[in-house]
PDB file of N, CA and C in Angstrom:
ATOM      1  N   UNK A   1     116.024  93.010  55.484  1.00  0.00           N
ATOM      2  CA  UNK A   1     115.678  94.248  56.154  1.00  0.00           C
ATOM      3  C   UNK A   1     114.379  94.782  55.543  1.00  0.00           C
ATOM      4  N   UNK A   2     113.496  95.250  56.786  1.00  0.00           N
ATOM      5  CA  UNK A   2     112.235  95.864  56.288  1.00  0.00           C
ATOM      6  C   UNK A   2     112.392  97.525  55.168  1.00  0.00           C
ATOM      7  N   UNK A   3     112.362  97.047  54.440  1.00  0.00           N
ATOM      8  CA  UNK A   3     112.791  98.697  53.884  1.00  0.00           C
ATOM      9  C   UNK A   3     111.504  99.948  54.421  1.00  0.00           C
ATOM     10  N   UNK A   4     110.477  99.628  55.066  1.00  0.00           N
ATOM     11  CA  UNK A   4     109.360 100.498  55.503  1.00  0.00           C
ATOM     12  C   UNK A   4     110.147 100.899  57.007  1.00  0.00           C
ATOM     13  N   UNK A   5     110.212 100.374  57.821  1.00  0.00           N
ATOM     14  CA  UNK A   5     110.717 100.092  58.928  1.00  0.00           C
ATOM     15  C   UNK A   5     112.191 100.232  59.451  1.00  0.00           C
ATOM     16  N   UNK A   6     113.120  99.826  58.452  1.00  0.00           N
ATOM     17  CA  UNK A   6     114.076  98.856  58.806  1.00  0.00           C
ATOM     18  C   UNK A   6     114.645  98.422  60.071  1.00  0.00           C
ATOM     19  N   UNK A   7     113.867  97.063  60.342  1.00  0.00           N
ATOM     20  CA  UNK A   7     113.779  96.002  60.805  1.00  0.00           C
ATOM     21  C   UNK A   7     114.509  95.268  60.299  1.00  0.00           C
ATOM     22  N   UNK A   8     115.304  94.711  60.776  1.00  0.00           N
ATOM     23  CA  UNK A   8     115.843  93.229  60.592  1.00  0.00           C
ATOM     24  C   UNK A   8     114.375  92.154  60.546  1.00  0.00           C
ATOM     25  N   UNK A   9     114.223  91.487  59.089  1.00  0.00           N
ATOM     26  CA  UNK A   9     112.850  90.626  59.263  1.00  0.00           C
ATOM     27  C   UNK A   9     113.341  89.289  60.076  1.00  0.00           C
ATOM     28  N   UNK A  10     112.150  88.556  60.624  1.00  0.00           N
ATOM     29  CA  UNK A  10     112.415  87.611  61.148  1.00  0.00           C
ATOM     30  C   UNK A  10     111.423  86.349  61.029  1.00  0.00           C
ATOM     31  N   UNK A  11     111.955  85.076  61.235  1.00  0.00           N
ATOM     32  CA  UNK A  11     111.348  84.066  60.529  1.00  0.00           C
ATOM     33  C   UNK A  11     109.897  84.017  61.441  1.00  0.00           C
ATOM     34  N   UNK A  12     109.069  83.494  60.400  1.00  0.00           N
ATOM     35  CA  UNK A  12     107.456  83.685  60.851  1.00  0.00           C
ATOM     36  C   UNK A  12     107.572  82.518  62.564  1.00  0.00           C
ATOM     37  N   UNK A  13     107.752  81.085  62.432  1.00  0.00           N
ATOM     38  CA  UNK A  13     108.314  80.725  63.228  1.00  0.00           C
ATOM     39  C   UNK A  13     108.942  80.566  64.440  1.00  0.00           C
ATOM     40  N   UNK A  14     109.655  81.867  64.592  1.00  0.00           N
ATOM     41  CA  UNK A  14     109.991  82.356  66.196  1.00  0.00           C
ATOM     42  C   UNK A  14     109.419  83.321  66.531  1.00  0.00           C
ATOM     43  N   UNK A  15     107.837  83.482  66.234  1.00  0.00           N
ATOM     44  CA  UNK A  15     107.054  84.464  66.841  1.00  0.00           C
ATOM     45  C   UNK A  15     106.137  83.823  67.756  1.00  0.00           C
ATOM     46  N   UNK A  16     106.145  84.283  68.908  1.00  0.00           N
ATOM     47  CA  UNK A  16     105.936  83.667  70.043  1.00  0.00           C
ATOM     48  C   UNK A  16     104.524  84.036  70.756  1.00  0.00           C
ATOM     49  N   UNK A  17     103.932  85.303  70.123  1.00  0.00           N
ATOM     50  CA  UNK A  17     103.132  86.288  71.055  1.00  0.00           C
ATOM     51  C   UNK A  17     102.118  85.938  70.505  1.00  0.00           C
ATOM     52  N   UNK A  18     100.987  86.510  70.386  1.00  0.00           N
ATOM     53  CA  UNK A  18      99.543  86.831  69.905  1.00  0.00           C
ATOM     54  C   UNK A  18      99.178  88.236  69.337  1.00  0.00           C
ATOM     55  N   UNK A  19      98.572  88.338  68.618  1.00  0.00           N
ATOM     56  CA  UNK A  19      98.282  89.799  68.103  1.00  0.00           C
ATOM     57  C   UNK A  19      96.629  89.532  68.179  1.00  0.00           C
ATOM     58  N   UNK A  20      95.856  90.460  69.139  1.00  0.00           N
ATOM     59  CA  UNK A  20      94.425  91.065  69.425  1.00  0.00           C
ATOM     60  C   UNK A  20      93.853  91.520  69.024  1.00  0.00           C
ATOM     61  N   UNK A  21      92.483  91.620  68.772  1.00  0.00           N
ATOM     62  CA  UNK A  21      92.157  92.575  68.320  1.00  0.00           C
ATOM     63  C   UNK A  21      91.491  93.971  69.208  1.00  0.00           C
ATOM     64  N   UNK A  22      91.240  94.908  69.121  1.00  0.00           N
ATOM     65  CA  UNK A  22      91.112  95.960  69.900  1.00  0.00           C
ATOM     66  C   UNK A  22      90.094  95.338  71.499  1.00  0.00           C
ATOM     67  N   UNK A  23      88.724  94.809  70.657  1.00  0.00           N
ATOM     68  CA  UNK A  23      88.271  94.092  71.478  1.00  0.00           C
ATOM     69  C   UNK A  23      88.738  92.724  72.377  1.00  0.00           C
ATOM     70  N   UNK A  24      89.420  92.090  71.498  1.00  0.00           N
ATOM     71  CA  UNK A  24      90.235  91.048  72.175  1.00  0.00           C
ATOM     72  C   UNK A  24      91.027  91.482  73.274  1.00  0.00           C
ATOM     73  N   UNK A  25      91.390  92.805  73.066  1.00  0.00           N
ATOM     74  CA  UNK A  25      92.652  93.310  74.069  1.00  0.00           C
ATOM     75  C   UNK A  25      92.065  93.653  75.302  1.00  0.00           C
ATOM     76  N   UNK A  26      90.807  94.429  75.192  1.00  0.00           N
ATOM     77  CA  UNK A  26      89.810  94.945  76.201  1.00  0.00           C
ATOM     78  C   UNK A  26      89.080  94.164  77.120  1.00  0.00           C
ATOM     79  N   UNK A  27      88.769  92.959  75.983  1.00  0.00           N
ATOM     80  CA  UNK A  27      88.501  91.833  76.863  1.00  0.00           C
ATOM     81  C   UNK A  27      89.633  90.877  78.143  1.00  0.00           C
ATOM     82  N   UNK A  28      90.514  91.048  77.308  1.00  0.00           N
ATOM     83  CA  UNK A  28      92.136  90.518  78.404  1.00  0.00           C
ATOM     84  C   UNK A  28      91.875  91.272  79.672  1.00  0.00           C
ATOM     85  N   UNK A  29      91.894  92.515  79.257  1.00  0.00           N
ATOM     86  CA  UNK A  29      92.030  93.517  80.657  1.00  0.00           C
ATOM     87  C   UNK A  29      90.930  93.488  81.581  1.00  0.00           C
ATOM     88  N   UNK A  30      89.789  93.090  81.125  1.00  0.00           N
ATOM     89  CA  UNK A  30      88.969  93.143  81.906  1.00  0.00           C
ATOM     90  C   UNK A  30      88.875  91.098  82.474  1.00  0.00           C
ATOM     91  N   UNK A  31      89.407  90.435  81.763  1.00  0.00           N
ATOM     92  CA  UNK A  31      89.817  88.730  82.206  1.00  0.00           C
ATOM     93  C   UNK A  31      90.344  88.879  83.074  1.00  0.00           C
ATOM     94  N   UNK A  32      91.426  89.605  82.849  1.00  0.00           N
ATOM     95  CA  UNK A  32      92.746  89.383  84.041  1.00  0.00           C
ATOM     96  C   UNK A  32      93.087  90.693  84.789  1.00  0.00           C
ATOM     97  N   UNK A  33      92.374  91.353  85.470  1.00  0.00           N
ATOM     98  CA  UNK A  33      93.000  92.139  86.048  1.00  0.00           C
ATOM     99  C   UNK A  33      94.279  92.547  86.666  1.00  0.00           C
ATOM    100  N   UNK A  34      95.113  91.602  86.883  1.00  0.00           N
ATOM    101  CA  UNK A  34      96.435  91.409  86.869  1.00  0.00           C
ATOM    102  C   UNK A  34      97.662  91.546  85.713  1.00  0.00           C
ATOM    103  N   UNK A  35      96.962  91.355  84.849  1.00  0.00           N
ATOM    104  CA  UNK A  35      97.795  91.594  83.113  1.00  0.00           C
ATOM    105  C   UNK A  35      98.488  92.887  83.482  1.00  0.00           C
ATOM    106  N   UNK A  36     100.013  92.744  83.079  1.00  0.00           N
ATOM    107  CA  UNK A  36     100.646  94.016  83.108  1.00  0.00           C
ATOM    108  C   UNK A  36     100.577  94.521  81.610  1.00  0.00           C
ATOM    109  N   UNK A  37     100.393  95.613  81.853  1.00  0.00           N
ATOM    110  CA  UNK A  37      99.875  96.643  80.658  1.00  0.00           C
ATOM    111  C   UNK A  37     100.943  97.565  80.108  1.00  0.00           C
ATOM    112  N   UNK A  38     101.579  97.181  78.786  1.00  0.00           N
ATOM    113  CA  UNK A  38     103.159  97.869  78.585  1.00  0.00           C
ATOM    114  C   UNK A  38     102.860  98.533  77.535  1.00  0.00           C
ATOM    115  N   UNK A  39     102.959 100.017  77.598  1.00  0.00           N
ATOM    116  CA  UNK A  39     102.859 100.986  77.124  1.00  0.00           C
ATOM    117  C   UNK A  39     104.339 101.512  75.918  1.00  0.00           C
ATOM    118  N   UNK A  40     104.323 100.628  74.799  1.00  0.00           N
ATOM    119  CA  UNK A  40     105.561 101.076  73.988  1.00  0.00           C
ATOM    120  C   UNK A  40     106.039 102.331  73.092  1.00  0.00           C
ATOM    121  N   UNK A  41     104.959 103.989  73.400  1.00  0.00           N
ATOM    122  CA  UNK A  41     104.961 104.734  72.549  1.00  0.00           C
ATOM    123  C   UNK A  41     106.089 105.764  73.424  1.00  0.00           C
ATOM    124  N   UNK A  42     106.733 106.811  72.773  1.00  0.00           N
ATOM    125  CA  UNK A  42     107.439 107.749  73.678  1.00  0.00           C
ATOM    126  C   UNK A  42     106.478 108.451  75.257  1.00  0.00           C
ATOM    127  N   UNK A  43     107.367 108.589  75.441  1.00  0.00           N
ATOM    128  CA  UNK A  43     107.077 109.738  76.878  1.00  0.00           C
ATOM    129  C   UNK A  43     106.157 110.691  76.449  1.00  0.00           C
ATOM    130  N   UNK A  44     106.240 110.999  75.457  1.00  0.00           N
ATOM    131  CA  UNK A  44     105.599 112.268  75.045  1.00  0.00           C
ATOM    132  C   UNK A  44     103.943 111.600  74.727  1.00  0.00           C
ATOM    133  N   UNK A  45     104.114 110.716  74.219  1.00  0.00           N
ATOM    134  CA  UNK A  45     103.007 110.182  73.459  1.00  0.00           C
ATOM    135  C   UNK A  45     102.110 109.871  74.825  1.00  0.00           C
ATOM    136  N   UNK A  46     102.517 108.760  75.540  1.00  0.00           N
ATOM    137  CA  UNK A  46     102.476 108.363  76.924  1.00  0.00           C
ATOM    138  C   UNK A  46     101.295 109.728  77.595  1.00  0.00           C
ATOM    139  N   UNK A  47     102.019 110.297  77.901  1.00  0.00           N
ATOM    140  CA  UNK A  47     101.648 111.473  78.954  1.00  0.00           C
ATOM    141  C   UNK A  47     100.914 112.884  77.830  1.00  0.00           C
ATOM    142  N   UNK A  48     101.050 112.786  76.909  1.00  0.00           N
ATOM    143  CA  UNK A  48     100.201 113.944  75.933  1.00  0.00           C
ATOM    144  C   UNK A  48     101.075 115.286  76.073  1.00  0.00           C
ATOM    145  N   UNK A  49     102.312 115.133  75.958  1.00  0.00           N
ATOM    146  CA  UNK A  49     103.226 116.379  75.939  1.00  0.00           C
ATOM    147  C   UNK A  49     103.571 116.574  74.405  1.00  0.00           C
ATOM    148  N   UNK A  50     103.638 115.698  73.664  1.00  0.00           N
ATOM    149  CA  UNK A  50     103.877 115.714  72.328  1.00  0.00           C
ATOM    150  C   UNK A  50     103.170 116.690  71.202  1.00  0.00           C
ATOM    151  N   UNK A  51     103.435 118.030  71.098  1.00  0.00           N
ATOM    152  CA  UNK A  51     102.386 118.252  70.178  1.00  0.00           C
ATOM    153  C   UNK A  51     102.619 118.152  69.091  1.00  0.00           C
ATOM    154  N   UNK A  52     103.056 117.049  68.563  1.00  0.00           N
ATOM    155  CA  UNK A  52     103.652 116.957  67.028  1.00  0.00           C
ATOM    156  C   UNK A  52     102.774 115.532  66.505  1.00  0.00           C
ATOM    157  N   UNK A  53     102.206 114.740  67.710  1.00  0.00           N
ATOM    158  CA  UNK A  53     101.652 113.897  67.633  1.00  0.00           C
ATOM    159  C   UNK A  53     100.296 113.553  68.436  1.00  0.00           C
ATOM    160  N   UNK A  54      99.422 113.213  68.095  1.00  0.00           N
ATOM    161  CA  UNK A  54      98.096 113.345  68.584  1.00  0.00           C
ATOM    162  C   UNK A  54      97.914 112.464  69.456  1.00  0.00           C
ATOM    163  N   UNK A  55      97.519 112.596  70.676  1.00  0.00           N
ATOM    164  CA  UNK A  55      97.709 111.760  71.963  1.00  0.00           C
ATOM    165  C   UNK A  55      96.195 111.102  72.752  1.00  0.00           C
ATOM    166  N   UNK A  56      95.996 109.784  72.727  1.00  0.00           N
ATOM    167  CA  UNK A  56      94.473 109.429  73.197  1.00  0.00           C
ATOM    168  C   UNK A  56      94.743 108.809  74.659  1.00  0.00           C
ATOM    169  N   UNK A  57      95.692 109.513  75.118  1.00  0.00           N
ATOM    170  CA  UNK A  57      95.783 109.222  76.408  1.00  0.00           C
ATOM    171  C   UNK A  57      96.366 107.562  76.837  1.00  0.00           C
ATOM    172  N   UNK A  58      96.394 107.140  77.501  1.00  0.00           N
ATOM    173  CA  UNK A  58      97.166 105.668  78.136  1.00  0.00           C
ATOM    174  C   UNK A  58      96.191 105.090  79.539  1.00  0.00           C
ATOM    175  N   UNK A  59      96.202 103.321  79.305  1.00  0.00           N
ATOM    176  CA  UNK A  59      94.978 102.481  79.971  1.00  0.00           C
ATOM    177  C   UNK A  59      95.850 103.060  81.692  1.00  0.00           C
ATOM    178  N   UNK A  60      94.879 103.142  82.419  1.00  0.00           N
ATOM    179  CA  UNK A  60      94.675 103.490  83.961  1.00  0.00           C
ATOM    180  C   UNK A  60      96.177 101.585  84.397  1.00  0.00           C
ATOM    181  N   UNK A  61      96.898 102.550  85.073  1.00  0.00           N
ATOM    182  CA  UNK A  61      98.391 101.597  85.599  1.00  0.00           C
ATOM    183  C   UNK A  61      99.348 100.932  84.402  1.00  0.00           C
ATOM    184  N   UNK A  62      98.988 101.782  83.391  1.00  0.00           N
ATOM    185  CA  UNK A  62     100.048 101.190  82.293  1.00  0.00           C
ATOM    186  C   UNK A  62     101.829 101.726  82.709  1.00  0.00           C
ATOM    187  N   UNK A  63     102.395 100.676  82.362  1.00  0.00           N
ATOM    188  CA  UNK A  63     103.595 100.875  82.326  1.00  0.00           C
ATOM    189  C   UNK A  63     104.646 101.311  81.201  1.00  0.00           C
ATOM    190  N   UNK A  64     105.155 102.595  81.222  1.00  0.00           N
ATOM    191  CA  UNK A  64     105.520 103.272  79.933  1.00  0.00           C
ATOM    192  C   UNK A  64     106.993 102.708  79.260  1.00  0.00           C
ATOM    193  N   UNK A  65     107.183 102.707  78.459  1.00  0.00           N
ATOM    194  CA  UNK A  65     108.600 101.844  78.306  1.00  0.00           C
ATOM    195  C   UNK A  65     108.781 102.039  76.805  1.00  0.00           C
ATOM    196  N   UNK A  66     109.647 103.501  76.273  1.00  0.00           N
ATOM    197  CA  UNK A  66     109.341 103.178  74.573  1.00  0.00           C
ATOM    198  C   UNK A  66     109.975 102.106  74.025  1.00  0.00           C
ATOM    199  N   UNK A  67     109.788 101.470  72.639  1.00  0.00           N
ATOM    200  CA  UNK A  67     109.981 100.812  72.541  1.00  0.00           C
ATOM    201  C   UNK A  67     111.598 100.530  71.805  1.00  0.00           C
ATOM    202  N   UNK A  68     112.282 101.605  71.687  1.00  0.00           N
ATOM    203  CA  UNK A  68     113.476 102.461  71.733  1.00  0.00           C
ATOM    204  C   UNK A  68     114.567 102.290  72.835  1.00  0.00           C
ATOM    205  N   UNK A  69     113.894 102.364  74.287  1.00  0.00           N
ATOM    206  CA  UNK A  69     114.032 101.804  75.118  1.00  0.00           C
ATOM    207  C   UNK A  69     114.439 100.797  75.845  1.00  0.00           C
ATOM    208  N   UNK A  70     113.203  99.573  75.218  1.00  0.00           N
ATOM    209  CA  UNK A  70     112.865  98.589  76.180  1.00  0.00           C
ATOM    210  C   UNK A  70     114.264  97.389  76.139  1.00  0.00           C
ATOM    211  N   UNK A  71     115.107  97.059  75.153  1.00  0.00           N
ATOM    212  CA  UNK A  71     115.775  96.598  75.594  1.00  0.00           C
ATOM    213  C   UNK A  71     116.690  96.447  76.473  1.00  0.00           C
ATOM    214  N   UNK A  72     116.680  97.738  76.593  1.00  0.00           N
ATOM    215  CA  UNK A  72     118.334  98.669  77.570  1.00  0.00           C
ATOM    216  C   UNK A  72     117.316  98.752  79.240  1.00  0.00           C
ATOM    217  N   UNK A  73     116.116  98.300  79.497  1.00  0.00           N
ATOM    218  CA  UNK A  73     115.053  98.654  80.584  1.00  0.00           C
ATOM    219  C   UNK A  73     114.867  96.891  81.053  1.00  0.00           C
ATOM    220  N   UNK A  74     115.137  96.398  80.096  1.00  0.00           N
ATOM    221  CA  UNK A  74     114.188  94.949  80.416  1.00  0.00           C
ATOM    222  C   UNK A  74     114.411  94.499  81.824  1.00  0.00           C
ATOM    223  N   UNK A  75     115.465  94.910  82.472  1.00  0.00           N
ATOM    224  CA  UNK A  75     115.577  94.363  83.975  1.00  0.00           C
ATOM    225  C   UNK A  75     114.632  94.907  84.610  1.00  0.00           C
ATOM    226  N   UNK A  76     113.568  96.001  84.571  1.00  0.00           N
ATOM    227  CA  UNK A  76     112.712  96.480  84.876  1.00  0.00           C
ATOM    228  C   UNK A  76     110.828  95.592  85.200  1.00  0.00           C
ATOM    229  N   UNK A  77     111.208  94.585  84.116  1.00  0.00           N
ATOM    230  CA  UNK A  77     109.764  94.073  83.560  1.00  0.00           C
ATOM    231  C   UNK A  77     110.168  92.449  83.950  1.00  0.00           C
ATOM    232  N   UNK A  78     111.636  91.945  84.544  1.00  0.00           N
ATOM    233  CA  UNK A  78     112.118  90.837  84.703  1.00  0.00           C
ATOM    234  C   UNK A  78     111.088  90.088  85.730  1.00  0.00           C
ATOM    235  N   UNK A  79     110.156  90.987  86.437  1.00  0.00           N
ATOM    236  CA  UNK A  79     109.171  90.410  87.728  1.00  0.00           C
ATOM    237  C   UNK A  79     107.978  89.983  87.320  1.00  0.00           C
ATOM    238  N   UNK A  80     107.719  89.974  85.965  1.00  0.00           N
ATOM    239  CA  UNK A  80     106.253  89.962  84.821  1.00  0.00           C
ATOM    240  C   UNK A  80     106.244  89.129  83.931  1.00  0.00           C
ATOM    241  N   UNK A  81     107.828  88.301  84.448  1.00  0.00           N
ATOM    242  CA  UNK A  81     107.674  87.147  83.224  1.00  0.00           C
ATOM    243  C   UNK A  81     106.334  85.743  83.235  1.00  0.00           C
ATOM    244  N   UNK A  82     106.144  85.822  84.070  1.00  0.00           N
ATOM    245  CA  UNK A  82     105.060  84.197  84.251  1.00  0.00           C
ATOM    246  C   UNK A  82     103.529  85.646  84.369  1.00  0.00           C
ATOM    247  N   UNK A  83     103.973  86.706  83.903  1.00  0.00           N
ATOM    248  CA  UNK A  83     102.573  87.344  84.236  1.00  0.00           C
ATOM    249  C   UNK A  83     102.050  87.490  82.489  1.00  0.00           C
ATOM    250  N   UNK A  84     100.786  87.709  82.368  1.00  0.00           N
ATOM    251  CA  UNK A  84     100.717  88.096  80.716  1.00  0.00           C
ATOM    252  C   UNK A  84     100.668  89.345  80.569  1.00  0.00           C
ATOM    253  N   UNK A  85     101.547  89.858  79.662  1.00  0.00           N
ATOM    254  CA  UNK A  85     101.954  91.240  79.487  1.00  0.00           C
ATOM    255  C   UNK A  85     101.164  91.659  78.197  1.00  0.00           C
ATOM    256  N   UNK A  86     100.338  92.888  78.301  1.00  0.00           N
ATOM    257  CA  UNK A  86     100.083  92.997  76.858  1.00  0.00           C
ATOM    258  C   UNK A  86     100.316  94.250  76.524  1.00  0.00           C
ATOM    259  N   UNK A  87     100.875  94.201  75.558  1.00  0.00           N
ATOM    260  CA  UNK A  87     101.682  95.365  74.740  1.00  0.00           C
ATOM    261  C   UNK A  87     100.931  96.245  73.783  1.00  0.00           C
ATOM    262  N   UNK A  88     100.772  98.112  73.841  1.00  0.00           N
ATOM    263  CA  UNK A  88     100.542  98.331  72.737  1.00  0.00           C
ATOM    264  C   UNK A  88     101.083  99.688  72.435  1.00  0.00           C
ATOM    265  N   UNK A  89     100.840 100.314  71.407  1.00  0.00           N
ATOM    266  CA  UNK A  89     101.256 101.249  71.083  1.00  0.00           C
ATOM    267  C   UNK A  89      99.824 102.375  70.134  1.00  0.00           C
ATOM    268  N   UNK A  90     100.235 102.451  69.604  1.00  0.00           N
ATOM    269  CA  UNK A  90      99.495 103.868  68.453  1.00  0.00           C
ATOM    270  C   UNK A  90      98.745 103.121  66.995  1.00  0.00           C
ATOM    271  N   UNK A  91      99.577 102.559  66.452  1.00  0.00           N
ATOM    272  CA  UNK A  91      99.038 102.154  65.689  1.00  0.00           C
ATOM    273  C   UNK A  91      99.659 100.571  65.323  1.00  0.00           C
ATOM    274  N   UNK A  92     100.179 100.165  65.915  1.00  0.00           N
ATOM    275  CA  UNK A  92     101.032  98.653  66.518  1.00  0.00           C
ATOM    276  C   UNK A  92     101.641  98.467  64.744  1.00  0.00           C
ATOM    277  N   UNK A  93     102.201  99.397  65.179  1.00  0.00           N
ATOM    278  CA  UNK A  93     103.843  98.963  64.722  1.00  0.00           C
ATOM    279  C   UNK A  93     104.798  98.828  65.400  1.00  0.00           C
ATOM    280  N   UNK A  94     104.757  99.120  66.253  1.00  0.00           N
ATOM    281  CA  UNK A  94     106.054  99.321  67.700  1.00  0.00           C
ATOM    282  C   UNK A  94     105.686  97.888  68.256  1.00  0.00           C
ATOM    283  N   UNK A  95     104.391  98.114  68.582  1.00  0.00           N
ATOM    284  CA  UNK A  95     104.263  96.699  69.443  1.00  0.00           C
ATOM    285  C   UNK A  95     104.646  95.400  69.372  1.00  0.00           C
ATOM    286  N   UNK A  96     104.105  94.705  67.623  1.00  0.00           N
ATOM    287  CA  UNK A  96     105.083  94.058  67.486  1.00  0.00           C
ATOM    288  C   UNK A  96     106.378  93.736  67.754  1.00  0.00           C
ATOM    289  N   UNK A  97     107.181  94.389  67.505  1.00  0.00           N
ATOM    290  CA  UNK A  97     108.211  94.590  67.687  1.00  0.00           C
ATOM    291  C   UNK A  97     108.808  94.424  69.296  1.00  0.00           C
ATOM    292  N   UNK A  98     107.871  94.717  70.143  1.00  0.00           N
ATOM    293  CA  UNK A  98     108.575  95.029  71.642  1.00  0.00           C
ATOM    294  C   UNK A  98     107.787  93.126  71.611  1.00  0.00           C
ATOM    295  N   UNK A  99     106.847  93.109  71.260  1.00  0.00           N
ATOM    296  CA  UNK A  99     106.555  91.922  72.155  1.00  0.00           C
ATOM    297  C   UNK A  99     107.428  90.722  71.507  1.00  0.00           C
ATOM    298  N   UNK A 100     107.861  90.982  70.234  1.00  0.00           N
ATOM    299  CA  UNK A 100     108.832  89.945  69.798  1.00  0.00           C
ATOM    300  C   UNK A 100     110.044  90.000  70.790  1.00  0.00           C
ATOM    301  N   UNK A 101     110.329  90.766  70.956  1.00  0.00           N
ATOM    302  CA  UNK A 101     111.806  91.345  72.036  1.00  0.00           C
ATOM    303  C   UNK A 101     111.560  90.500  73.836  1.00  0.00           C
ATOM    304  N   UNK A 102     110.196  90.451  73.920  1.00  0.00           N
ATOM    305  CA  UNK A 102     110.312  90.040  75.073  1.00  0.00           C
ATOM    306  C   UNK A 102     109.707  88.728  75.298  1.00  0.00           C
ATOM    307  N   UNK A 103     109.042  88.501  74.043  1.00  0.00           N
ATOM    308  CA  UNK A 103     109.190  86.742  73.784  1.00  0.00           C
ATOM    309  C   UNK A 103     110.628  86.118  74.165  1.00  0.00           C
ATOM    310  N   UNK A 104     111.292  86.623  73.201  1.00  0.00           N
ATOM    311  CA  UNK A 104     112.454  85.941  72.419  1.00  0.00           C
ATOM    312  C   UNK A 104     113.517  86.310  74.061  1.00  0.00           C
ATOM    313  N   UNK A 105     113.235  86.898  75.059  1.00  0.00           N
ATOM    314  CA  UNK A 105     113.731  86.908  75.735  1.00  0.00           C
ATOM    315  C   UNK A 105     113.446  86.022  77.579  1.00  0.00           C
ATOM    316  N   UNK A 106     112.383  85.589  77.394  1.00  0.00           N
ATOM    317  CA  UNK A 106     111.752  84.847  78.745  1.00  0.00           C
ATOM    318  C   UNK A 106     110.387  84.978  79.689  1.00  0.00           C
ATOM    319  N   UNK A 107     109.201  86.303  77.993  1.00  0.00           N
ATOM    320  CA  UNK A 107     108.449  86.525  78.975  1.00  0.00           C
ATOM    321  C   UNK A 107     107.608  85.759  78.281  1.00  0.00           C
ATOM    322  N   UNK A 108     106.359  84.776  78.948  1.00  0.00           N
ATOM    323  CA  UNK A 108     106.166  83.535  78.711  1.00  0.00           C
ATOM    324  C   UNK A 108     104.588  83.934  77.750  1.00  0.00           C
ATOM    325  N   UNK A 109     103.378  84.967  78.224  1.00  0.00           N
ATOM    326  CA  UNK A 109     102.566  85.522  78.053  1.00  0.00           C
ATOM    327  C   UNK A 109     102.489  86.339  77.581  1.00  0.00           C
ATOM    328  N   UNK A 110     102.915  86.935  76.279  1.00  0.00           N
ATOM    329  CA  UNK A 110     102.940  88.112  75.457  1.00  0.00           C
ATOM    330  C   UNK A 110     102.025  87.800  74.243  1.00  0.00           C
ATOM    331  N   UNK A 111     100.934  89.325  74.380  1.00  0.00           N
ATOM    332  CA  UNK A 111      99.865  89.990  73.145  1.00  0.00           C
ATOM    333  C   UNK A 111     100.243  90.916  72.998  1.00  0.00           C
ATOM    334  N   UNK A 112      99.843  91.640  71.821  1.00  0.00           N
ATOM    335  CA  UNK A 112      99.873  92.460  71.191  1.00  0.00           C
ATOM    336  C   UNK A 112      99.037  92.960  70.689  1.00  0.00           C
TER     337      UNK A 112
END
């Protein structure tokens, strides 16, 4: 267990995704215009209702889904599996995390 986090850790091995870099990510979106864009921070964060947390707004057709959430939602994102999904959050700690979740579950194209 992550004691920062706690996370259950997991072997380096069954990580399936890619991790970007800011530019790398920008560049995807503008490659593939089709890339579904998964938004893993709260509602609040999402939409800038949060004032407890500082909000830089969310990419134009992102799809919100915290990452709190996303397991109990995944029938939602089941139409995006052969699509490349790229995942982010605030400061990608979450992200990880969601895109391991939807590796490890059937979606074939996952960054972070």
């Amino acid at each position: 267990m992550c004691p920062v986090c706690n996370m259950k850790l997991v072997e380096k091995s069954t990580i399936k995704f890619k991790n970007l870099s800011i530019n790398e990510f920008c560049d995807r979106i503008t490659a593939n215009p089709k890339a579904v864009l998964l938004d893993v921070r709260t509602s609040g964060e999402f939409n800038a209702t949060n004032t407890e947390v500082m909000s830089f707004g969310h990419f134009k057709n992102a799809i919100n889904i915290s990452v709190e959430e996303l397991e109990g939602r995944l029938s939602e994102l089941d139409k995006y599996k052969d699509r490349e999904v790229l995942v982010y959050c605030s400061h990608s700690h979450r992200s990880p995390r969601a895109s391991y979740l939807l590796s490890t579950r059937g979606f074939k194209n996952v960054k972070t």
